[in-house]
Structures are given as structure tokens and as C-alpha cells.
ModelCIF file with pLDDT and N, C-alpha, C, O atoms, coordinates in Angstrom:
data_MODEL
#
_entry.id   MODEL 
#
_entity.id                         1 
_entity.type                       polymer 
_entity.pdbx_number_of_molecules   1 
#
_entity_poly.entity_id                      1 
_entity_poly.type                           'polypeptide(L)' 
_entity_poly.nstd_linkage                   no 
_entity_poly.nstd_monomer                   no 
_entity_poly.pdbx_seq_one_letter_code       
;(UNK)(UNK)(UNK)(UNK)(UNK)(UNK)(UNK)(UNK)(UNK)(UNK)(UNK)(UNK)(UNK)(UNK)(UNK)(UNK)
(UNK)(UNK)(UNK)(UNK)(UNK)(UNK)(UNK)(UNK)(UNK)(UNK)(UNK)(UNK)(UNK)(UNK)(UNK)(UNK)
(UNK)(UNK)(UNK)(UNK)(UNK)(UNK)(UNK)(UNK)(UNK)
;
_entity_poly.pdbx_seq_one_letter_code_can   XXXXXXXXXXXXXXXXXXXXXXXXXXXXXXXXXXXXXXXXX 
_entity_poly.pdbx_strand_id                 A 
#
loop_
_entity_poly_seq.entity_id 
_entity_poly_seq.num 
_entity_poly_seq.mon_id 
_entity_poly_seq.hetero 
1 1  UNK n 
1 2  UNK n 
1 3  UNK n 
1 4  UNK n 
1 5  UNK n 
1 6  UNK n 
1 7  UNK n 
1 8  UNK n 
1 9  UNK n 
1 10 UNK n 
1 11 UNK n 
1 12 UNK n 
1 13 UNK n 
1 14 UNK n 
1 15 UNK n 
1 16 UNK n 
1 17 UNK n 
1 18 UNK n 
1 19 UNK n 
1 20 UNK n 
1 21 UNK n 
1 22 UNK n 
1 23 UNK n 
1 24 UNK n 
1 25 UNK n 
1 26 UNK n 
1 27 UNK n 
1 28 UNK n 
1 29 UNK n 
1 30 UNK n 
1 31 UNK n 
1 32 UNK n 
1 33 UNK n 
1 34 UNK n 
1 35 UNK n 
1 36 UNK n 
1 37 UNK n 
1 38 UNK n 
1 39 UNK n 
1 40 UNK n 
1 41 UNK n 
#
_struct_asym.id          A 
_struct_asym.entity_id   1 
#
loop_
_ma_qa_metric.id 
_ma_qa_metric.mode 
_ma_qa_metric.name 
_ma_qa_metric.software_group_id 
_ma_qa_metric.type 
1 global pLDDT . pLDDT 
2 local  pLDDT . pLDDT 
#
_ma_qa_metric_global.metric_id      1 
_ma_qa_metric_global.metric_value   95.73 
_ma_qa_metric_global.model_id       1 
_ma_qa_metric_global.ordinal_id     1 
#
loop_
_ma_qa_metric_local.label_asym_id 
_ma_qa_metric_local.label_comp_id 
_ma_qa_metric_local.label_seq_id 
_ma_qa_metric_local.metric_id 
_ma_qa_metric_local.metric_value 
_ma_qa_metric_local.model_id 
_ma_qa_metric_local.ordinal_id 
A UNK 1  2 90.00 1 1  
A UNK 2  2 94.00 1 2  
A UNK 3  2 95.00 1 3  
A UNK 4  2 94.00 1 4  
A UNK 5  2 95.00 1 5  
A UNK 6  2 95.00 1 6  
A UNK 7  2 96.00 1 7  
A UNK 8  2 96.00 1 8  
A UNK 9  2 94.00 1 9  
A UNK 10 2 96.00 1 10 
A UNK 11 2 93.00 1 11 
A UNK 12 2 96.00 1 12 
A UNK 13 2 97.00 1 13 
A UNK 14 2 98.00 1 14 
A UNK 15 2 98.00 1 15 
A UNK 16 2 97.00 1 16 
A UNK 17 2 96.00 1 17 
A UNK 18 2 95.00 1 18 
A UNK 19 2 95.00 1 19 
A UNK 20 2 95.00 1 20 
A UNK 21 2 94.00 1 21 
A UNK 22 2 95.00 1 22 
A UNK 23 2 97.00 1 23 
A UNK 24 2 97.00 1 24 
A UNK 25 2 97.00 1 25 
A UNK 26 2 96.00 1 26 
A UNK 27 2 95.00 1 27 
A UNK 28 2 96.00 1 28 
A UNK 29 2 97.00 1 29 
A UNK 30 2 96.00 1 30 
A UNK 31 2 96.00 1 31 
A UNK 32 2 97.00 1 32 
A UNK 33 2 97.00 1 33 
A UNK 34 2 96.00 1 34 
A UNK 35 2 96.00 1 35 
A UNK 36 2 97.00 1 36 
A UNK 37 2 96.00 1 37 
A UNK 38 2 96.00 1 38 
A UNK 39 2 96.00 1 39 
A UNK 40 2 97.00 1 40 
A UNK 41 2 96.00 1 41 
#
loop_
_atom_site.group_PDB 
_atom_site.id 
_atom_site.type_symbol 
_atom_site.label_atom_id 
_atom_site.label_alt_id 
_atom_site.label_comp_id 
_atom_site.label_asym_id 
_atom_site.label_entity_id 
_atom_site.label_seq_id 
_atom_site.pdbx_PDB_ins_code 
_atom_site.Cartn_x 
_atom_site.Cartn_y 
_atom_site.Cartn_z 
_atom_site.occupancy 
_atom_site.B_iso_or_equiv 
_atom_site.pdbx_formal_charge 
_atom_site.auth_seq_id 
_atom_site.auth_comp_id 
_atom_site.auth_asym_id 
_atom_site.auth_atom_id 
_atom_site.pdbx_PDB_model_num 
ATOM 1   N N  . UNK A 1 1  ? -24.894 9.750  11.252  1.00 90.00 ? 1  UNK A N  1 
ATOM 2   C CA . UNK A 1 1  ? -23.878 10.741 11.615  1.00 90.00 ? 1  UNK A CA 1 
ATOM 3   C C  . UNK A 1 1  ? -23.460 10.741 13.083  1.00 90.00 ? 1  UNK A C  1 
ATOM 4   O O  . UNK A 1 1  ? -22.536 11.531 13.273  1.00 90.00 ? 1  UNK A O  1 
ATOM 5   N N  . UNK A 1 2  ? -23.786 10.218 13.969  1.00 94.00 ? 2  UNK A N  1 
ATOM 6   C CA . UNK A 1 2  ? -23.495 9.807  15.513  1.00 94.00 ? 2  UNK A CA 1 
ATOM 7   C C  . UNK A 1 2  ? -22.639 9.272  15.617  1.00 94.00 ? 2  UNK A C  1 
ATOM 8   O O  . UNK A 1 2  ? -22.784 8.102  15.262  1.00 94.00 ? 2  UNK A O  1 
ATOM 9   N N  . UNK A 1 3  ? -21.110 9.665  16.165  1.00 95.00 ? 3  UNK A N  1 
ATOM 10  C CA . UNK A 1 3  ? -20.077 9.359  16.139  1.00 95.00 ? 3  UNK A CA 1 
ATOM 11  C C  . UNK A 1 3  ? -19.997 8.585  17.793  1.00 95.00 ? 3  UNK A C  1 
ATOM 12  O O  . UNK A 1 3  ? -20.913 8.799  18.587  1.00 95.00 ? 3  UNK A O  1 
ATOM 13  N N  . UNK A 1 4  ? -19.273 8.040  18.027  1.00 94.00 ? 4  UNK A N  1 
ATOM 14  C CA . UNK A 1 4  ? -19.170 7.450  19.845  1.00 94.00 ? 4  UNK A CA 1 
ATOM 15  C C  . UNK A 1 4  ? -18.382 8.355  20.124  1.00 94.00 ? 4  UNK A C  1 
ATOM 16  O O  . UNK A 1 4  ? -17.349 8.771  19.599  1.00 94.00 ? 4  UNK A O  1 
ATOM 17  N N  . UNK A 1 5  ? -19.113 8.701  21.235  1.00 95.00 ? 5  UNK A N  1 
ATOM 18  C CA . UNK A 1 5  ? -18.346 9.902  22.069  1.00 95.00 ? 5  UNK A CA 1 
ATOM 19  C C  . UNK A 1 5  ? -16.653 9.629  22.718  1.00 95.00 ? 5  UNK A C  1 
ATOM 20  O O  . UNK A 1 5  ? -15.745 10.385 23.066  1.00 95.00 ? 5  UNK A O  1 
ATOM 21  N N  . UNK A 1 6  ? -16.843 8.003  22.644  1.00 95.00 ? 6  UNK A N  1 
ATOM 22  C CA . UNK A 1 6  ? -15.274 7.409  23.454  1.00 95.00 ? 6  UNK A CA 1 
ATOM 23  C C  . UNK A 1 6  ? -14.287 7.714  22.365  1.00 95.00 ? 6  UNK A C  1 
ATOM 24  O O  . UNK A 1 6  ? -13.223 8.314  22.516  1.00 95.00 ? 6  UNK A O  1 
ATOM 25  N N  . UNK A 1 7  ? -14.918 7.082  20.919  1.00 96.00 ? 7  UNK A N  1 
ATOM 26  C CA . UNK A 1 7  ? -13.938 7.657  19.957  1.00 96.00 ? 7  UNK A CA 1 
ATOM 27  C C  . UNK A 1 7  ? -13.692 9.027  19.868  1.00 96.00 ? 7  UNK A C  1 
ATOM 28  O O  . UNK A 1 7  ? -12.926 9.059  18.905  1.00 96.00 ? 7  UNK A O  1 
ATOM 29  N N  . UNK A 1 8  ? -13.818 10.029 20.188  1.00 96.00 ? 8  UNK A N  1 
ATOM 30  C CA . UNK A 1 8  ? -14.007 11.923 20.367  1.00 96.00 ? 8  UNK A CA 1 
ATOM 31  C C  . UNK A 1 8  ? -12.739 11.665 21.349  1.00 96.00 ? 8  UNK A C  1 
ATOM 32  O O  . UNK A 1 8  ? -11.671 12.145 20.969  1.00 96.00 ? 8  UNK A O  1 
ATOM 33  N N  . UNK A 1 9  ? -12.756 10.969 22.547  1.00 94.00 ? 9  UNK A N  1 
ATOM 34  C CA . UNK A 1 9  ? -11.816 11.172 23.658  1.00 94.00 ? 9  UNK A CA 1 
ATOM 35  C C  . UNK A 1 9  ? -10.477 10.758 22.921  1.00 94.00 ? 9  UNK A C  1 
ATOM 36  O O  . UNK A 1 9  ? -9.583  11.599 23.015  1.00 94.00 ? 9  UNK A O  1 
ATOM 37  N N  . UNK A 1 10 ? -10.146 9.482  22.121  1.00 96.00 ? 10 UNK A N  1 
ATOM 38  C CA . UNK A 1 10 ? -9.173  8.802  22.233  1.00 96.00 ? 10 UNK A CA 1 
ATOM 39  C C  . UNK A 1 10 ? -7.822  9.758  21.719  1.00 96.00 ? 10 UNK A C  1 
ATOM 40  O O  . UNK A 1 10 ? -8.079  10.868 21.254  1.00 96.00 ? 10 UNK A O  1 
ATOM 41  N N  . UNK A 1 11 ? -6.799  9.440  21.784  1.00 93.00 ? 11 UNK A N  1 
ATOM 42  C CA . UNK A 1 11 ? -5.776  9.958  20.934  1.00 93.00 ? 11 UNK A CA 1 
ATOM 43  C C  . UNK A 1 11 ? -5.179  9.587  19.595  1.00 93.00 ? 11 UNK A C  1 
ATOM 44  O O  . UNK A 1 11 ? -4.677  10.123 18.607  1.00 93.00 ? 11 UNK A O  1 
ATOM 45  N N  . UNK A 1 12 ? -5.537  8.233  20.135  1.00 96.00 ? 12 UNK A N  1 
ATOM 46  C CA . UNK A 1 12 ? -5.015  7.066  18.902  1.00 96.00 ? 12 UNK A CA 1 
ATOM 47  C C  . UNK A 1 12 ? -5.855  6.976  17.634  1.00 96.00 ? 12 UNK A C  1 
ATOM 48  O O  . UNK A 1 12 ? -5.669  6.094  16.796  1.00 96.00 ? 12 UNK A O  1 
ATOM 49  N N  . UNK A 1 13 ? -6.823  7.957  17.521  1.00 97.00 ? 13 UNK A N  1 
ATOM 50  C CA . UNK A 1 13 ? -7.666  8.355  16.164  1.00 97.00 ? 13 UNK A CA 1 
ATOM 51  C C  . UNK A 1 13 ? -7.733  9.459  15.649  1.00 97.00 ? 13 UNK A C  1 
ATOM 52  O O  . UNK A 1 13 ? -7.689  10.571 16.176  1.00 97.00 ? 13 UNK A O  1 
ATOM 53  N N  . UNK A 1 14 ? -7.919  8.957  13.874  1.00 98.00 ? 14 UNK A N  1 
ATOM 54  C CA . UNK A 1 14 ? -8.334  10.227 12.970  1.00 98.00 ? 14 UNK A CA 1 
ATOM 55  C C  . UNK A 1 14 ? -9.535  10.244 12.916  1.00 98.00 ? 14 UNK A C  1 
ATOM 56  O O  . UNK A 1 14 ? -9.929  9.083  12.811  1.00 98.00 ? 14 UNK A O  1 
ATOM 57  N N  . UNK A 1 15 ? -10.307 10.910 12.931  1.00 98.00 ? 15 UNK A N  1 
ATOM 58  C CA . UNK A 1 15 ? -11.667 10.631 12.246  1.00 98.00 ? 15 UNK A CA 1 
ATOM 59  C C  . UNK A 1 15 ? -11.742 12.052 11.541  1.00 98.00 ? 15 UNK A C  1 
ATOM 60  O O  . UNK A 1 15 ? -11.244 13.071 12.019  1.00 98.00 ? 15 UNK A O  1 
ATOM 61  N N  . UNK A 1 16 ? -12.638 11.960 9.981   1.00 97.00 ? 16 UNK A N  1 
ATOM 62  C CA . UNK A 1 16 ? -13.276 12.312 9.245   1.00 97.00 ? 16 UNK A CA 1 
ATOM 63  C C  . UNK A 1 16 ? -14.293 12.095 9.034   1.00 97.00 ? 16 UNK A C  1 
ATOM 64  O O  . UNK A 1 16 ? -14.651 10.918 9.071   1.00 97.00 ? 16 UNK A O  1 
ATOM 65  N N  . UNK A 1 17 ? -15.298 13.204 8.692   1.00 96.00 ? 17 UNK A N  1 
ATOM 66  C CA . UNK A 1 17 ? -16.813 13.022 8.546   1.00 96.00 ? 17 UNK A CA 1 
ATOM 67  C C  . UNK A 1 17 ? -17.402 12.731 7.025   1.00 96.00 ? 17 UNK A C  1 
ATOM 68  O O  . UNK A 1 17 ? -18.194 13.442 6.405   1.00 96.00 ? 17 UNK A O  1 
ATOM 69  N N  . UNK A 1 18 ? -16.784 11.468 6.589   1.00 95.00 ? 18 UNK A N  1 
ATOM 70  C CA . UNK A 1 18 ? -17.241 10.909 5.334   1.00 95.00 ? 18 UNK A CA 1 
ATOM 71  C C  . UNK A 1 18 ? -17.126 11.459 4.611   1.00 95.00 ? 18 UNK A C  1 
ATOM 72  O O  . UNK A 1 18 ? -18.141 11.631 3.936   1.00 95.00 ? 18 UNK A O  1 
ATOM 73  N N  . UNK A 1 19 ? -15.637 12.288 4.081   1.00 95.00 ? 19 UNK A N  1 
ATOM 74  C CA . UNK A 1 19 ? -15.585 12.961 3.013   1.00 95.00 ? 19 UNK A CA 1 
ATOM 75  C C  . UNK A 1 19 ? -14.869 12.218 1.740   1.00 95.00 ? 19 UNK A C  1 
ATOM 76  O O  . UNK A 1 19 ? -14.051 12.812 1.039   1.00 95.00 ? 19 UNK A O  1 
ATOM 77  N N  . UNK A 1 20 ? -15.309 10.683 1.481   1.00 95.00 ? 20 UNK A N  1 
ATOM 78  C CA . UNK A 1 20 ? -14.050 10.141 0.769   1.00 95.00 ? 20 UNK A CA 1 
ATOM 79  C C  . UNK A 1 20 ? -14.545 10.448 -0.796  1.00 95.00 ? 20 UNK A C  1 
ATOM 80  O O  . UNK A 1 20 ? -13.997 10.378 -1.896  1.00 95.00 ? 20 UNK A O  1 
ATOM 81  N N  . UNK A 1 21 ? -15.227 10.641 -0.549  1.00 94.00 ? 21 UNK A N  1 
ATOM 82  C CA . UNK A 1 21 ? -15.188 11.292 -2.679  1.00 94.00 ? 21 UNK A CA 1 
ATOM 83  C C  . UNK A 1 21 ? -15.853 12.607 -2.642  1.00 94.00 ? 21 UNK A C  1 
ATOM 84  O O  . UNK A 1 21 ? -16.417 13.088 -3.625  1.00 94.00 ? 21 UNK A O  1 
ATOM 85  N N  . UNK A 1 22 ? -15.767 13.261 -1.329  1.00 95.00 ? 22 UNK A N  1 
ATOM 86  C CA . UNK A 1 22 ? -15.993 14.956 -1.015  1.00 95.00 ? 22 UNK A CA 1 
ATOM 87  C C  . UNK A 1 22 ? -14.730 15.916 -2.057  1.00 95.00 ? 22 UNK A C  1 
ATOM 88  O O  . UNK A 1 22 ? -14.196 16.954 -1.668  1.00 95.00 ? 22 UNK A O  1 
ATOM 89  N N  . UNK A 1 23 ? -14.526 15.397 -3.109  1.00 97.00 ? 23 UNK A N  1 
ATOM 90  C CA . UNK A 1 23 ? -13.974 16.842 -3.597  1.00 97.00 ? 23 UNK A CA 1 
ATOM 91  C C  . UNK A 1 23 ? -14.470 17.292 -4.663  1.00 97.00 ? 23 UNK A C  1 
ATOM 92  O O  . UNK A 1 23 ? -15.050 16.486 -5.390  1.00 97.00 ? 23 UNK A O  1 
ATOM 93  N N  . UNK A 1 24 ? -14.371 18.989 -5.147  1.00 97.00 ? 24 UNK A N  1 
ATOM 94  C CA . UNK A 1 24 ? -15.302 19.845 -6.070  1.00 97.00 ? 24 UNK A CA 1 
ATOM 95  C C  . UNK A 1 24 ? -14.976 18.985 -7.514  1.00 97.00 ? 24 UNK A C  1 
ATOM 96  O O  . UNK A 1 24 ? -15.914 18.806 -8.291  1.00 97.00 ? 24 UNK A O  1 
ATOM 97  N N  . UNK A 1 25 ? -13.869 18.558 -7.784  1.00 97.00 ? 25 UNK A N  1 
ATOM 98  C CA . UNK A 1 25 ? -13.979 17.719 -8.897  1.00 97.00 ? 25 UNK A CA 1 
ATOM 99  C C  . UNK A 1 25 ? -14.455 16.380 -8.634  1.00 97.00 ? 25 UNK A C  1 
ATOM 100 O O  . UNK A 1 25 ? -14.285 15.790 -9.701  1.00 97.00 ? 25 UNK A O  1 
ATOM 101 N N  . UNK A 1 26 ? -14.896 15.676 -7.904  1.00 96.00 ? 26 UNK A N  1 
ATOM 102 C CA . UNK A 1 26 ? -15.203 14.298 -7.420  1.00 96.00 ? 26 UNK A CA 1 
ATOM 103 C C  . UNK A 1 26 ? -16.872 14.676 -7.761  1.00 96.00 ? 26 UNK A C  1 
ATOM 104 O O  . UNK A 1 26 ? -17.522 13.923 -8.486  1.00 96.00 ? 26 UNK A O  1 
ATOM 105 N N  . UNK A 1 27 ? -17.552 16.051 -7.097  1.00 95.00 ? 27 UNK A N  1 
ATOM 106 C CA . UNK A 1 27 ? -18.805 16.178 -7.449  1.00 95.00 ? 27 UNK A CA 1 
ATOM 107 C C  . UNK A 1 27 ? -19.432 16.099 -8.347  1.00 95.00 ? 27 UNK A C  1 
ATOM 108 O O  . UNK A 1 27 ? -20.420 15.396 -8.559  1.00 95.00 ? 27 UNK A O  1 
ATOM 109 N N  . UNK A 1 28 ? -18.460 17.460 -9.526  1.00 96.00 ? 28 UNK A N  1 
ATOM 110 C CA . UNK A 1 28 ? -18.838 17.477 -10.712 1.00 96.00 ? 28 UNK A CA 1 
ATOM 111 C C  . UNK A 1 28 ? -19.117 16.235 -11.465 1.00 96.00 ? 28 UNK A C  1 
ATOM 112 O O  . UNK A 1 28 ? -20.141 15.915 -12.067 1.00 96.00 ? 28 UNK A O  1 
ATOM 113 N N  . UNK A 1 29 ? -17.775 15.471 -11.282 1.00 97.00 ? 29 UNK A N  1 
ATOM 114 C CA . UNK A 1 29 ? -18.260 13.582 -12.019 1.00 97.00 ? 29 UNK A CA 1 
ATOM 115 C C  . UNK A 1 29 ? -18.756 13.624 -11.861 1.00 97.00 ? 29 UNK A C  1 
ATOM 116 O O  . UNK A 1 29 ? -19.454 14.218 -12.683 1.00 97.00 ? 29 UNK A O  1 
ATOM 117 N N  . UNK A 1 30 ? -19.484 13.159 -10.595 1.00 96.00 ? 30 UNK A N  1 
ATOM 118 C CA . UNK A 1 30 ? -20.416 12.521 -10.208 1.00 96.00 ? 30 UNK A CA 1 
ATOM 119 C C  . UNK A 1 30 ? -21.734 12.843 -10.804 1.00 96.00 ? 30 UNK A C  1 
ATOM 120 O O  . UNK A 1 30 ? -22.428 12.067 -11.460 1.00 96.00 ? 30 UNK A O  1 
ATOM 121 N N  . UNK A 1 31 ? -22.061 14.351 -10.434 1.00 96.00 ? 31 UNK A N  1 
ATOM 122 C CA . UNK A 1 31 ? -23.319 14.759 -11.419 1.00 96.00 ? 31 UNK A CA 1 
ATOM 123 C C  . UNK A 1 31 ? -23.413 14.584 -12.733 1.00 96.00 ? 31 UNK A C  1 
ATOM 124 O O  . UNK A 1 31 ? -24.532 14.644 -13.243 1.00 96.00 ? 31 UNK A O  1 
ATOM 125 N N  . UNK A 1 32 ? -22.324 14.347 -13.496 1.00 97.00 ? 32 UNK A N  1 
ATOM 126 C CA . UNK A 1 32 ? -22.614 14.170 -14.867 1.00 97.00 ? 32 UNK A CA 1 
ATOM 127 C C  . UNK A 1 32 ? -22.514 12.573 -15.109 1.00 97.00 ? 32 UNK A C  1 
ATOM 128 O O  . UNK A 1 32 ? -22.719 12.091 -16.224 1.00 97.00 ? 32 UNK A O  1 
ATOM 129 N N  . UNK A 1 33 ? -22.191 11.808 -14.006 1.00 97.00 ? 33 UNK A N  1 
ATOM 130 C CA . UNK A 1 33 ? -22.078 10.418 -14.506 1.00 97.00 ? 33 UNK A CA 1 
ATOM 131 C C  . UNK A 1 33 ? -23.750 10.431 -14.272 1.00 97.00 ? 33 UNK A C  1 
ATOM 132 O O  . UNK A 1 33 ? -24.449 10.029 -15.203 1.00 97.00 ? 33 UNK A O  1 
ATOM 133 N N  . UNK A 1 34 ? -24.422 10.919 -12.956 1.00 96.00 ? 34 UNK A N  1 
ATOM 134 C CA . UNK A 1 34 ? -25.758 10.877 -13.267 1.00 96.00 ? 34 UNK A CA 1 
ATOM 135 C C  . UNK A 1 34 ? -26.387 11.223 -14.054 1.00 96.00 ? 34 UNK A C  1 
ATOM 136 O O  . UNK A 1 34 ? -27.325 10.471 -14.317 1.00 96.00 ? 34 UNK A O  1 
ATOM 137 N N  . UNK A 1 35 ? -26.270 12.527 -14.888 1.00 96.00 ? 35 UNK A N  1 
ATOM 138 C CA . UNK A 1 35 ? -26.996 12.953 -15.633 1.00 96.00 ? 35 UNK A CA 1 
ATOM 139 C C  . UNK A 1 35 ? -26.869 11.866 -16.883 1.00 96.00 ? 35 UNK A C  1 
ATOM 140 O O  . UNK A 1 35 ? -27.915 11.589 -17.470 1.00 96.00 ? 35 UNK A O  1 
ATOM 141 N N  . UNK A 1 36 ? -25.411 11.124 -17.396 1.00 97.00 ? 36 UNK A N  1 
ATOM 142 C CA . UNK A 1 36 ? -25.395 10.236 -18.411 1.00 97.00 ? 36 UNK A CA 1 
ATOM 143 C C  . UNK A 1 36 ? -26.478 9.409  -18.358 1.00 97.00 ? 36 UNK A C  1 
ATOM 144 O O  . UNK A 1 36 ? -27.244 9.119  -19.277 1.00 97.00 ? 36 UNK A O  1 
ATOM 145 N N  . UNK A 1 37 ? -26.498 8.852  -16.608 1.00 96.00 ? 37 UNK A N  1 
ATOM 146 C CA . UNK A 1 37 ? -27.259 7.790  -16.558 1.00 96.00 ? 37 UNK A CA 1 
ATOM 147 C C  . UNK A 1 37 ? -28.666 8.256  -16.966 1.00 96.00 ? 37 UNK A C  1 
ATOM 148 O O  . UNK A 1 37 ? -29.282 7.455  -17.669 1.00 96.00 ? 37 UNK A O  1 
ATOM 149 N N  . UNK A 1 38 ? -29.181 9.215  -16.703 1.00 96.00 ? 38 UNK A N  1 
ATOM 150 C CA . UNK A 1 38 ? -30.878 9.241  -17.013 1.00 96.00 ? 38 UNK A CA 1 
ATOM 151 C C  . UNK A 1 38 ? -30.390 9.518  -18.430 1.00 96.00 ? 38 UNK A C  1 
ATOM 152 O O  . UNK A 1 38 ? -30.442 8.391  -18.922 1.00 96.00 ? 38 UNK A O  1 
ATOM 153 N N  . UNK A 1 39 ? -29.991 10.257 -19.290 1.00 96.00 ? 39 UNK A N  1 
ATOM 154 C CA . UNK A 1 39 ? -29.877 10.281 -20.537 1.00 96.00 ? 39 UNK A CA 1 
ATOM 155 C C  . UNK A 1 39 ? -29.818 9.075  -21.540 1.00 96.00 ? 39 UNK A C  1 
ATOM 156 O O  . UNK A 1 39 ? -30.246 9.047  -22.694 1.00 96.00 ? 39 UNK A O  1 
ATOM 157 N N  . UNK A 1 40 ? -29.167 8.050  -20.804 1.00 97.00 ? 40 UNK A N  1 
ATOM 158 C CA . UNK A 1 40 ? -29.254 6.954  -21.431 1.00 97.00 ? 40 UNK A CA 1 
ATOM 159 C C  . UNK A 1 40 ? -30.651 6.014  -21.620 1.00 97.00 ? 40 UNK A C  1 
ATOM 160 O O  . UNK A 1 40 ? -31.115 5.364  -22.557 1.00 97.00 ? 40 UNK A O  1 
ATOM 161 N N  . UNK A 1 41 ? -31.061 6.285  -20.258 1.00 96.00 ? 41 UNK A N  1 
ATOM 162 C CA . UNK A 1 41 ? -31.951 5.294  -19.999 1.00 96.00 ? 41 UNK A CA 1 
ATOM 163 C C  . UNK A 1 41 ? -33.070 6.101  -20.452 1.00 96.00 ? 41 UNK A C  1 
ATOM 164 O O  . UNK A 1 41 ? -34.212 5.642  -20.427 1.00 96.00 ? 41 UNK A O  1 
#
């Protein structure tokens, strides 16, 4: 999670803190693709 502080200064950036499959429906999948998985196995 240690971002470079130079990137904080620049202008010429977006940054986001790793939210690329951060949404409340992205979760839910997710927990039930896990739960498939132990169910299966």
C-alpha cells in the first residue's frame, strides 16, 4: 500500500487505491464464486 510520495506531488496523475473489482456487486460474485468453489471441491 506505499504509494511514492513524488507520485502524490505530480499533476499529470490519477491514482486509485486498488479498487478495480471494489464494487458491492463485484463482492457479492465474488463470495459466491468462492463459496461454489469449496462446494464443489
Amino acid at each position: 500500500p506505499a504509494i511514492s510520495s513524488e507520485l502524490l506531488k505530480l499533476p499529470n496523475v490519477v491514482l486509485s487505491p486498488h479498487t478495480g473489482t471494489g464494487t458491492w456487486e463485484g463482492r457479492i460474485a465474488m463470495c459466491e464464486n468462492v463459496c461454489d468453489n469449496i462446494l464443489a471441491f
